[in-house]
N, C-alpha and C. Protein backbone atom coordinates (compact mmCIF):
# COMPACT_ATOMS: atom_id res chain seq x y z
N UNK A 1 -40.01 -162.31 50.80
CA UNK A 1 -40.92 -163.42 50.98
C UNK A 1 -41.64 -163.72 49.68
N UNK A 2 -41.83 -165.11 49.18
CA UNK A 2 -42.63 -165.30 48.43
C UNK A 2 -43.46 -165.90 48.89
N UNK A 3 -45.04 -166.22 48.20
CA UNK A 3 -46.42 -166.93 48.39
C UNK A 3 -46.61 -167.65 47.36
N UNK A 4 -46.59 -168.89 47.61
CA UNK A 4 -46.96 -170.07 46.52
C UNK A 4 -47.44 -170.94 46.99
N UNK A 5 -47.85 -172.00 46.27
CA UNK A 5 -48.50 -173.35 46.32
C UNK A 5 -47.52 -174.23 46.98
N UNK A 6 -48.01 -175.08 48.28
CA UNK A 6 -47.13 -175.69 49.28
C UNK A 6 -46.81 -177.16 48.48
N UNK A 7 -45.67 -177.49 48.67
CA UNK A 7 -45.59 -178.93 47.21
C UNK A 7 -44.98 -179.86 48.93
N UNK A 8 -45.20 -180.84 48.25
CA UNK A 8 -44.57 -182.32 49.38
C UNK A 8 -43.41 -182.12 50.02
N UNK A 9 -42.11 -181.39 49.23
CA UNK A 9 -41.51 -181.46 49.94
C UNK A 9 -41.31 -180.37 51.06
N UNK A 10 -42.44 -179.32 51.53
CA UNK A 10 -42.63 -178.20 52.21
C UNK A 10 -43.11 -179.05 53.30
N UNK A 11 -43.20 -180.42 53.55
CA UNK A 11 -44.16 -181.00 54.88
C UNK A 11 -43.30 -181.26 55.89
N UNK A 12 -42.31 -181.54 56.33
CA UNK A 12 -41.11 -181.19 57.73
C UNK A 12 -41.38 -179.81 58.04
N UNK A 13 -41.54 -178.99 56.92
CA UNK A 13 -41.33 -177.46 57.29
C UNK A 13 -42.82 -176.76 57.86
N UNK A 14 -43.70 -177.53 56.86
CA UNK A 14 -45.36 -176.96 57.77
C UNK A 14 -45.80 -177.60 58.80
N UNK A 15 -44.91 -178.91 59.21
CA UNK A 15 -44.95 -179.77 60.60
C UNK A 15 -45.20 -178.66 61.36
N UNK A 16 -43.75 -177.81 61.40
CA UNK A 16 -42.97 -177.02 62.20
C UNK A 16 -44.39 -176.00 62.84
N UNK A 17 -44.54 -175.35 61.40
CA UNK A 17 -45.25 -173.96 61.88
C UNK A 17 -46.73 -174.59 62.40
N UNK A 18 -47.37 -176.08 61.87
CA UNK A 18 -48.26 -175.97 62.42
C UNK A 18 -48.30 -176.32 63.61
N UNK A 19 -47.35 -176.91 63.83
CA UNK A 19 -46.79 -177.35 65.60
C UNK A 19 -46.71 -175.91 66.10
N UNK A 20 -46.47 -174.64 66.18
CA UNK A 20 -46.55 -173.51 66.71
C UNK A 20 -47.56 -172.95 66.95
N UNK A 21 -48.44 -173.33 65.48
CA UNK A 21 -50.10 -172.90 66.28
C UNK A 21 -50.84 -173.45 66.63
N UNK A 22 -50.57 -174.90 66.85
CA UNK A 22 -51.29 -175.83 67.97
C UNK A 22 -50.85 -175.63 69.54
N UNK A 23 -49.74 -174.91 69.52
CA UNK A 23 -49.44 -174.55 70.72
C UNK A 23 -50.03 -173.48 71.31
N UNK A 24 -50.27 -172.35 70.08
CA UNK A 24 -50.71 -171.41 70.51
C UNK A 24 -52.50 -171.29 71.32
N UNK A 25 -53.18 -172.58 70.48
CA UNK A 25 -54.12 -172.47 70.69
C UNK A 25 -54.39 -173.23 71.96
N UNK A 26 -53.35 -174.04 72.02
CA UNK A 26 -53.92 -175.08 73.79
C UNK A 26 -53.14 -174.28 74.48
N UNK A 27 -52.43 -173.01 74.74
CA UNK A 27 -52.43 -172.10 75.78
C UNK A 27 -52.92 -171.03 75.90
N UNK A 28 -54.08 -170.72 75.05
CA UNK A 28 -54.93 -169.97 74.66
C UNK A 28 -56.51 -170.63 75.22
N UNK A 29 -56.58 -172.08 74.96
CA UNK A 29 -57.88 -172.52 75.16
C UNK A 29 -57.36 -174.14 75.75
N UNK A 30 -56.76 -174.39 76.90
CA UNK A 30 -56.02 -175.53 77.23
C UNK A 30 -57.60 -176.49 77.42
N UNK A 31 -58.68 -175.89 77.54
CA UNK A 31 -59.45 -177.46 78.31
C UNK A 31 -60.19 -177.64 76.87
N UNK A 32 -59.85 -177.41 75.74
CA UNK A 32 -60.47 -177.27 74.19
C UNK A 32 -59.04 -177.96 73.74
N UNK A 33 -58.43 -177.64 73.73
CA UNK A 33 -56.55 -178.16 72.52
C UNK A 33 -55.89 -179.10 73.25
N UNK A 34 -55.30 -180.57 73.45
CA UNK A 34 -54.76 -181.43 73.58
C UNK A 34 -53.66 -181.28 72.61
N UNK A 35 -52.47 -181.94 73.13
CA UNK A 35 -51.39 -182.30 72.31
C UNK A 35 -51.75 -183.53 71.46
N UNK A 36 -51.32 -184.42 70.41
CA UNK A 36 -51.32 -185.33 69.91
C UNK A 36 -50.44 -186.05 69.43
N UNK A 37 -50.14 -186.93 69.22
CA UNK A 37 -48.59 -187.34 69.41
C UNK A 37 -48.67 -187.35 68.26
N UNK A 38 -46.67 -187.67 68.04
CA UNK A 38 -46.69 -187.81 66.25
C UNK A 38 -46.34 -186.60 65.82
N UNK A 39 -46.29 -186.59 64.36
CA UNK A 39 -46.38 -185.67 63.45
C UNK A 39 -47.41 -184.26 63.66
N UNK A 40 -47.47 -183.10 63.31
CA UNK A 40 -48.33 -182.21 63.97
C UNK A 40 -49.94 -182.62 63.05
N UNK A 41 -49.13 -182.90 61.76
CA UNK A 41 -50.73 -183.41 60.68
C UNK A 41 -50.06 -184.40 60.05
N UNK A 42 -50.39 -185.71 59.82
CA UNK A 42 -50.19 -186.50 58.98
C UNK A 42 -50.41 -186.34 57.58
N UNK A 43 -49.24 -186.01 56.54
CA UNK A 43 -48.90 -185.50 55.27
C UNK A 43 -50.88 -186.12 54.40
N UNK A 44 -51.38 -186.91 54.48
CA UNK A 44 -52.43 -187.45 54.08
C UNK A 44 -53.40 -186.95 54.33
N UNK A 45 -53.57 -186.16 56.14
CA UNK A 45 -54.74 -185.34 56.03
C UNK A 45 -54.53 -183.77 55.21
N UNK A 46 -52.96 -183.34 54.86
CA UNK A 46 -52.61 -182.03 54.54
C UNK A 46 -53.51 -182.15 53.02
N UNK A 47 -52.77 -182.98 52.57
CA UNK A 47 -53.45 -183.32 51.12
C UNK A 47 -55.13 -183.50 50.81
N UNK A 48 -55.79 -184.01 52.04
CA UNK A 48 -57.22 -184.44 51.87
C UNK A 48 -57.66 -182.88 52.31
N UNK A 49 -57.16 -182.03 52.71
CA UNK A 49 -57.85 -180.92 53.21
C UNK A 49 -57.49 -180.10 51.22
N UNK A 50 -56.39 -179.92 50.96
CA UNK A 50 -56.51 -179.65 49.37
C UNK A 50 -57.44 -180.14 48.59
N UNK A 51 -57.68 -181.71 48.92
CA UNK A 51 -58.66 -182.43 47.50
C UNK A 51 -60.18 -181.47 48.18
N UNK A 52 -60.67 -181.45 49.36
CA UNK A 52 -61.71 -180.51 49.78
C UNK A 52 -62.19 -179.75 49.21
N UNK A 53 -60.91 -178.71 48.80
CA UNK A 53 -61.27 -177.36 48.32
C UNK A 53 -61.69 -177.47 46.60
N UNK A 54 -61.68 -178.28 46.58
CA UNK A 54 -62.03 -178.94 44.70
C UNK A 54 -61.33 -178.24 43.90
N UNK A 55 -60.99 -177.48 42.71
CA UNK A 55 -60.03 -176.58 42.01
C UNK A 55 -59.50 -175.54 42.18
N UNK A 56 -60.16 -174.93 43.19
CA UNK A 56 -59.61 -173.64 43.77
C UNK A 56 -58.43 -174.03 45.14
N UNK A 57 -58.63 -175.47 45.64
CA UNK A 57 -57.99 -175.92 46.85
C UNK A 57 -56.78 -175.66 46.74
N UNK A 58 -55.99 -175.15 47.61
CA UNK A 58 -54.93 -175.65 47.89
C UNK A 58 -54.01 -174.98 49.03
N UNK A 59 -52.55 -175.34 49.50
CA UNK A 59 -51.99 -174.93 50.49
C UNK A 59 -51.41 -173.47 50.08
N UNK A 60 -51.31 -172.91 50.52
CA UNK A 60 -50.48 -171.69 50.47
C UNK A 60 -49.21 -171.36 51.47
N UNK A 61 -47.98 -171.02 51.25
CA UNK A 61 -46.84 -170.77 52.38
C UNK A 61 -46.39 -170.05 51.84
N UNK A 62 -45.65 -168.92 52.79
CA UNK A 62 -44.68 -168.05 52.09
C UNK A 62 -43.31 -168.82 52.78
N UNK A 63 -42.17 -168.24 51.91
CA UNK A 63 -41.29 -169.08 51.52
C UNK A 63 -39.98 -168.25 52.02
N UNK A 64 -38.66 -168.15 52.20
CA UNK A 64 -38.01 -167.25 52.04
C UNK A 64 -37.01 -167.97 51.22
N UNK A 65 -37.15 -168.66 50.27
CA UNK A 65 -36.59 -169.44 49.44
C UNK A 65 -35.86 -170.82 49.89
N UNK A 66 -35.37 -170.81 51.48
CA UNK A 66 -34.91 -171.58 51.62
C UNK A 66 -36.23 -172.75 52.54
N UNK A 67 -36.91 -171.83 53.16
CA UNK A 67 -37.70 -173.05 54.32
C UNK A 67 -39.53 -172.31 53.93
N UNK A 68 -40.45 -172.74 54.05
CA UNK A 68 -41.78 -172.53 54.20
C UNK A 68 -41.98 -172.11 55.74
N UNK A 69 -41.99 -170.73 55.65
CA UNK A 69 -42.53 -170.08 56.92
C UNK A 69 -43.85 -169.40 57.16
N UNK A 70 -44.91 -169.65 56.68
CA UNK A 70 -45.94 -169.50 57.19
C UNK A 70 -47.31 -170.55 56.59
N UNK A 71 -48.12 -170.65 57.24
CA UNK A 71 -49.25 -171.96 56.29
C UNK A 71 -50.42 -170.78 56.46
């Protein structure tokens, strides 16, 4: 596994995993977590949550070279 900085084209792939822990959490806390249609995050809020963190911001995924498996 590697850990690096999540780049644009990692966003189909962090759809994925964050679609897994939105699941986890509305069957964990169903009258708190709704589904939302769409995309799991729209690539624009992924990025506005980076500009947030001001120079230190950014995504992190580990990788197994081929797909981004964890956020």
């Amino acid at each position: 596994m590697i850990v690096r900085g999540a780049a644009p084209y990692d966003y189909q792939q962090l759809c994925i995993v964050i679609a897994e822990i939105d699941q986890y959490h509305r069957e964990a806390l169903p009258h708190f977590f709704r589904r939302n249609p769409g995309e799991a995050r729209p690539l624009q809020w992924l990025w506005a949550i980076r500009r947030l963190g001001g120079a230190c911001g950014s995504h992190q995924v580990t990788s197994n070279e081929q797909r981004a498996m964890s956020y």
